[in-house]
Protein backbone atom coordinates (compact mmCIF):
# COMPACT_ATOMS: atom_id res chain seq x y z
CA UNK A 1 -54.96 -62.19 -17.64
CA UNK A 2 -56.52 -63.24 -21.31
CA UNK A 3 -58.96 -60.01 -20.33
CA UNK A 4 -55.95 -57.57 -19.67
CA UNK A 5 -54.23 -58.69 -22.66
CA UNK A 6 -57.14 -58.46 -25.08
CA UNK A 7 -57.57 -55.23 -23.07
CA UNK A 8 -54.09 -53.56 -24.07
CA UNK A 9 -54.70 -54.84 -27.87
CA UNK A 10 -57.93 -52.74 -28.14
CA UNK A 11 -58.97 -49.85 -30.12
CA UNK A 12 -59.82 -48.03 -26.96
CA UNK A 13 -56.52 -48.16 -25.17
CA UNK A 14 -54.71 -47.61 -28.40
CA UNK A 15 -56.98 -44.16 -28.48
CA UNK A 16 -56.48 -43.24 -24.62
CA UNK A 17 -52.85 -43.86 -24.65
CA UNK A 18 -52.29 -42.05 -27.76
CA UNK A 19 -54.06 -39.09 -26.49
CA UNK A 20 -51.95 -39.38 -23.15
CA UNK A 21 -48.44 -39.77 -25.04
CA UNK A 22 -49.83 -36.66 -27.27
CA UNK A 23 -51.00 -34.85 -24.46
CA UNK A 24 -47.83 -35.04 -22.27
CA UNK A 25 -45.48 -34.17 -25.11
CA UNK A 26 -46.95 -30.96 -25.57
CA UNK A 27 -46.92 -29.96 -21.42
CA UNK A 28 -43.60 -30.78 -21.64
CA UNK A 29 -42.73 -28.97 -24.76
CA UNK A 30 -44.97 -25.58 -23.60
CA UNK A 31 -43.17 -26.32 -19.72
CA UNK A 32 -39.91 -26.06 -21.27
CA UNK A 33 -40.51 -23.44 -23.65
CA UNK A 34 -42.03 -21.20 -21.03
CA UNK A 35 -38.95 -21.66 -19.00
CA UNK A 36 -36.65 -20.89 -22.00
CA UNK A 37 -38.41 -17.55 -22.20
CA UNK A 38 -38.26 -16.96 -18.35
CA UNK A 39 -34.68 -17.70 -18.28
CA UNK A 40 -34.10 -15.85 -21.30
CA UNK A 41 -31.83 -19.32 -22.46
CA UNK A 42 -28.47 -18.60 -24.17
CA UNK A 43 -29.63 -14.48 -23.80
CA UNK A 44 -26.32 -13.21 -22.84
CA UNK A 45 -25.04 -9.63 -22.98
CA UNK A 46 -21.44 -8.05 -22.74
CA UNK A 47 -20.74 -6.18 -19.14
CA UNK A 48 -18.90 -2.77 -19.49
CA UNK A 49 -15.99 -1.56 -18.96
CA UNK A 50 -16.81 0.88 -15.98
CA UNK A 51 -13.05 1.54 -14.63
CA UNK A 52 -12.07 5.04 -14.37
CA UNK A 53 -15.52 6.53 -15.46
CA UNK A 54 -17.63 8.18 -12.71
CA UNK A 55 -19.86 6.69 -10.92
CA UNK A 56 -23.05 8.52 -12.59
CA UNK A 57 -22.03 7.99 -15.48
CA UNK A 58 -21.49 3.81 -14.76
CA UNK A 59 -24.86 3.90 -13.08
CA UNK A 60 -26.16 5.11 -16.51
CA UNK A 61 -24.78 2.44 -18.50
CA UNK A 62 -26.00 -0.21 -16.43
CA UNK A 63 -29.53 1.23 -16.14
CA UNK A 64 -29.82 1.46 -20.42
CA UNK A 65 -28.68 -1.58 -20.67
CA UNK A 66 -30.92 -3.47 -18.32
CA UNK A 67 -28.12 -4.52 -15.13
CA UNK A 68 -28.69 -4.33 -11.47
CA UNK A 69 -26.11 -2.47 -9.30
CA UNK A 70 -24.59 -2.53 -5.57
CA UNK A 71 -21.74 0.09 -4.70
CA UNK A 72 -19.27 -0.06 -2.41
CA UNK A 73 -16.29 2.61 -1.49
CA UNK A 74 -13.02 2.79 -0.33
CA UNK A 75 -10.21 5.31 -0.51
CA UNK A 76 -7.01 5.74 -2.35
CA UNK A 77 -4.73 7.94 -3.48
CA UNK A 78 -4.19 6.25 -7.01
CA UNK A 79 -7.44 7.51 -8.75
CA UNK A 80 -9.84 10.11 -8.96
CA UNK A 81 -12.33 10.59 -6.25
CA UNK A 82 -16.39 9.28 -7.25
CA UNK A 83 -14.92 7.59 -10.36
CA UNK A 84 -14.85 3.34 -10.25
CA UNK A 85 -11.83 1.51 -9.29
CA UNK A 86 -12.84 -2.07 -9.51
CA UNK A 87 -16.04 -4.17 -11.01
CA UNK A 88 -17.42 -7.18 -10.79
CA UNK A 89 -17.76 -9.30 -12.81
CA UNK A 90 -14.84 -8.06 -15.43
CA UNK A 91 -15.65 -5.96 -18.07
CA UNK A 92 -16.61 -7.65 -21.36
CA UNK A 93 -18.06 -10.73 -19.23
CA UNK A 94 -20.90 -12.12 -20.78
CA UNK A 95 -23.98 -12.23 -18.66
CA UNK A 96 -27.47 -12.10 -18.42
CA UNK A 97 -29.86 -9.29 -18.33
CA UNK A 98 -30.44 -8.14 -14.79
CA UNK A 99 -27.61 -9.61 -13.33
CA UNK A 100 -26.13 -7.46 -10.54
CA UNK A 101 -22.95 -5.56 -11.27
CA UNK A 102 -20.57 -4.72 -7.85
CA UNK A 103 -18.72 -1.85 -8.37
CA UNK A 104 -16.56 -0.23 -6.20
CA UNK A 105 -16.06 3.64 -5.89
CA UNK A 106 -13.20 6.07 -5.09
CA UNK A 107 -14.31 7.43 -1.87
CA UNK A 108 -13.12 11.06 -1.19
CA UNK A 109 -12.38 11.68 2.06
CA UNK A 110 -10.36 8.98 3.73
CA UNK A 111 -10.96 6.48 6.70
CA UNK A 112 -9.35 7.13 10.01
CA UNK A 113 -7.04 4.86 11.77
CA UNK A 114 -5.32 5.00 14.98
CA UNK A 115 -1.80 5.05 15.51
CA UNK A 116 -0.04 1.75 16.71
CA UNK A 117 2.21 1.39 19.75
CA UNK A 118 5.52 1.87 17.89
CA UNK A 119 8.08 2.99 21.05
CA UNK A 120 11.10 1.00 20.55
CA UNK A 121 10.03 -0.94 17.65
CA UNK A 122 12.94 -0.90 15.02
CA UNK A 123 12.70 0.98 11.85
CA UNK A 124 11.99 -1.15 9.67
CA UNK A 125 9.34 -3.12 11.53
CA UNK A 126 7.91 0.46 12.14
CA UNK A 127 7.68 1.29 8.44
CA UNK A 128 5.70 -2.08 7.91
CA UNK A 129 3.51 -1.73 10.59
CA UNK A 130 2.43 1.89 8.88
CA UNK A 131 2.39 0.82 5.68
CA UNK A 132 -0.03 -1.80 6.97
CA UNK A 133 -2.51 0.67 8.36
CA UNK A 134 -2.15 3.30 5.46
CA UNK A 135 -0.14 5.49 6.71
CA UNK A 136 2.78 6.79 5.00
CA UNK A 137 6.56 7.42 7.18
CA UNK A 138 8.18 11.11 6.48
CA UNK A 139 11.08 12.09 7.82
CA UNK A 140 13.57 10.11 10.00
CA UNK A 141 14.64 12.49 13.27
CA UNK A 142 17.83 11.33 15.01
CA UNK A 143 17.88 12.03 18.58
CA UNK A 144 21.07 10.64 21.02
CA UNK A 145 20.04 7.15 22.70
CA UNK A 146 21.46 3.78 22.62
CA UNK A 147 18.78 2.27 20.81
CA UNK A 148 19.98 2.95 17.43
CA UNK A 149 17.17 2.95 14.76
CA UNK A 150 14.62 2.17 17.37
CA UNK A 151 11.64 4.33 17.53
CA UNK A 152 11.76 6.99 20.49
CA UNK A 153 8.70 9.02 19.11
CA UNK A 154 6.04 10.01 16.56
CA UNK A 155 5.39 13.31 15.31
CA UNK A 156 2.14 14.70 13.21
CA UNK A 157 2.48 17.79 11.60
CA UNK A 158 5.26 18.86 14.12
CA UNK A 159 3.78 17.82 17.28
CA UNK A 160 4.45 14.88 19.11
CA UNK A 161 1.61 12.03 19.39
CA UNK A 162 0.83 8.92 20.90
CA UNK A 163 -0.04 5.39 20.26
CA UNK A 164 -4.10 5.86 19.52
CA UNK A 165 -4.01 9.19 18.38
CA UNK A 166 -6.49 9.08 15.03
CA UNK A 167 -5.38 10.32 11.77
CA UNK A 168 -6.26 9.87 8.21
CA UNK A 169 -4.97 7.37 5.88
CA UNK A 170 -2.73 8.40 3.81
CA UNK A 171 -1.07 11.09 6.00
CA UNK A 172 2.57 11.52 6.67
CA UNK A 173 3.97 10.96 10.19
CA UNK A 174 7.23 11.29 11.26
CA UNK A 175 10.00 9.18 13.54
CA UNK A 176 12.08 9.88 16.17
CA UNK A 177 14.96 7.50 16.00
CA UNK A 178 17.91 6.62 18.25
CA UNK A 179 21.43 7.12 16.90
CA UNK A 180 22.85 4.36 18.48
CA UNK A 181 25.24 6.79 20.43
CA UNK A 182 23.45 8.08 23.29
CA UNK A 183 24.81 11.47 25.14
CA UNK A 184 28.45 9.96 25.12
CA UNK A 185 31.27 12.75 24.75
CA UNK A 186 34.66 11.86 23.66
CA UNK A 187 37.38 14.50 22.76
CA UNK A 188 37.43 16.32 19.52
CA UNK A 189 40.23 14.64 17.60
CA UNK A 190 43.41 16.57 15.54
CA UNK A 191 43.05 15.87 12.40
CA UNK A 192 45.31 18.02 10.87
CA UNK A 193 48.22 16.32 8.65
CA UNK A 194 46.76 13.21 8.63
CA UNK A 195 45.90 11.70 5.12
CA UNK A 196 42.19 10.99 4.23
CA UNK A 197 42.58 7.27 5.28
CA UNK A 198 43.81 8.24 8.43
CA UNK A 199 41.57 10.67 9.43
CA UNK A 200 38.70 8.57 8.89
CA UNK A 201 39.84 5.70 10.78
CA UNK A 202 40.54 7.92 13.90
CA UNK A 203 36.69 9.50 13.62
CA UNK A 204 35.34 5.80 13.16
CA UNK A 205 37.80 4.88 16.16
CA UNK A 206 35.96 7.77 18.41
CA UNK A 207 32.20 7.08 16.77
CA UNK A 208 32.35 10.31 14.81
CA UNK A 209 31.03 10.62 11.25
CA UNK A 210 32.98 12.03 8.43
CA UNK A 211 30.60 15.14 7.28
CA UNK A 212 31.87 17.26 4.64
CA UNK A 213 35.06 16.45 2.23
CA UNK A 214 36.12 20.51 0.74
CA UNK A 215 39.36 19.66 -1.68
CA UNK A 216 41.42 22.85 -2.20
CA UNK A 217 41.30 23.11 -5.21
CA UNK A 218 39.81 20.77 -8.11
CA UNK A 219 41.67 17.91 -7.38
CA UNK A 220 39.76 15.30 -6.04
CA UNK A 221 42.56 12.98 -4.71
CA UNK A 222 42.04 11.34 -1.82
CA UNK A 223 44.47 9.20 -1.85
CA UNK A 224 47.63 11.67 -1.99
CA UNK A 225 45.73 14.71 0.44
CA UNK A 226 46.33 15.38 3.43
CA UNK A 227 43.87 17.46 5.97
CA UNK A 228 44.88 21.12 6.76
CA UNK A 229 41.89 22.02 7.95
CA UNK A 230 38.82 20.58 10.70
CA UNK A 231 35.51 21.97 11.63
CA UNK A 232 34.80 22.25 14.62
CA UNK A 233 38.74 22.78 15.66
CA UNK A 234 39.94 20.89 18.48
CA UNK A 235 40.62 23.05 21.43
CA UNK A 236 43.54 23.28 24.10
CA UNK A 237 40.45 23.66 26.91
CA UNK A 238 39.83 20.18 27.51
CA UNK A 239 36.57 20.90 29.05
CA UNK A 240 35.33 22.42 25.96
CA UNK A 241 36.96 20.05 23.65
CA UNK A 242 33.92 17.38 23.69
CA UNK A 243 31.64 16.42 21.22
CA UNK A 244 28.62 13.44 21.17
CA UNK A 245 29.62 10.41 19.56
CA UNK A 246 27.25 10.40 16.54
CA UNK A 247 28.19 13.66 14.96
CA UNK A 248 29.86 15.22 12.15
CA UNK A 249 33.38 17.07 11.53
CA UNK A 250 34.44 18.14 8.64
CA UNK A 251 37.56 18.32 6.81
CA UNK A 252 39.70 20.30 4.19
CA UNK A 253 41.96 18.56 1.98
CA UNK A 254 44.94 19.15 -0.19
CA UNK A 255 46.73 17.44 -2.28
CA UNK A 256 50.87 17.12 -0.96
């Protein structure tokens, strides 16, 4: 023990272990310096703001300034085609050199989807449904059935289609709806004398719908006319004097 102890209190061990202390200070110092460079430590640059531009000219940017790329597409309607709609990360983000840069492009010709099964589906279930795959609803085609606002059918460009039938996001379809009324006839009603009130309480009574209001005259007042006039005209022949619940007559007013 004396031996170790005069050992440690020694010139020589003094020497080695300053040499040692020295000598591992300065690996770690050069270790750590060399990583600094490597890592390029607090080296940060600004990302771009690539939104809107197009893609060749984003791919140019990143290139000068030293970033890495990946694109991706997908389509819409809402910007130009080949230009970028979204980035990552955010423009202005501070980064280092070489980092990679997602951007994603405007594509210009869009996906296809195929349609959904939408027979007897309500209207507004429908409308979700094709919002959901992209596709956008156009007109709204009443045909007589029971099933009111239930979808009967699906048109494209004027022909009818069917559930799978592929087609482009974006594109318009349209639906084939039940009025609610079905083939039902009931009797054209008289409507001549009666006052605006009463008129349209005897077409609600039948499931008729009020179509066009013509005032003789400028006067506007419903609530002191009276109807002189129908279209269509109900008829003595009581075989021809039917019309499908569902649709419109209209009346002529004037003012007592």
């Amino acid at each position: 023990m004396r031996n170790f102890i005069r050992f440690l209190k020694s010139k020589s061990f003094r020497v080695n272990f300053a040499i040692a202390f020295v000598s591992i200070t300065l690996l770690l110092f050069l270790v750590l310096k060399w990583l600094g460079v490597y890592t390029k430590h607090g080296e940060t640059i600004s990302v771009p703001d690539l939104k809107g531009i197009d893609i060749v000219e984003a791919m140019d940017r990143l290139d000068e300034q030293g970033f890495k790329y990946v694109i991706d597409s997908i389509y819409t309607d809402q910007a130009e085609t080949n230009t970028v709609y979204e980035q990552e990360p955010e423009a202005n983000s501070l980064v280092k050199e070489n980092r990679t840069i997602y951007l994603t492009v405007v594509s210009g010709s869009a996906p296809n989807v195929k349609l959904p099964d939408l027979i007897d589906v309500s209207l507004r279930e429908a409308q979700a449904i094709l919002e959901s795959y992209g596709i956008k609803v156009g007109k709204l085609i009443y045909r007589p059935d029971l099933a009111q606002n239930a979808v009967l059918g699906i048109q494209y460009q004027g022909r009818d289609v069917q559930k799978g039938y592929s087609i482009a996001k974006g594109e318009v379809v349209d639906l084939i709806l039940g009025d609610g009324y079905g083939n039902l006839k009931v009797s054209i009603p008289n409507l001549v004398g009666l006052s605006y009130d009463e008129a349209l309480f005897v077409l609600q009574g039948s499931k008729l719908i009020l179509g066009a209001v013509i005032f003789d005259g400028f006067k506007n007042d419903t609530l002191n006319a009276t109807v002189y006039r129908q279209s269509p005209e109900p008829s003595t022949d009581t075989s021809a004097n039917k019309i499908s619940q569902g649709e419109t007559i209209d009346i002529y007013l004037k003012v007592k």
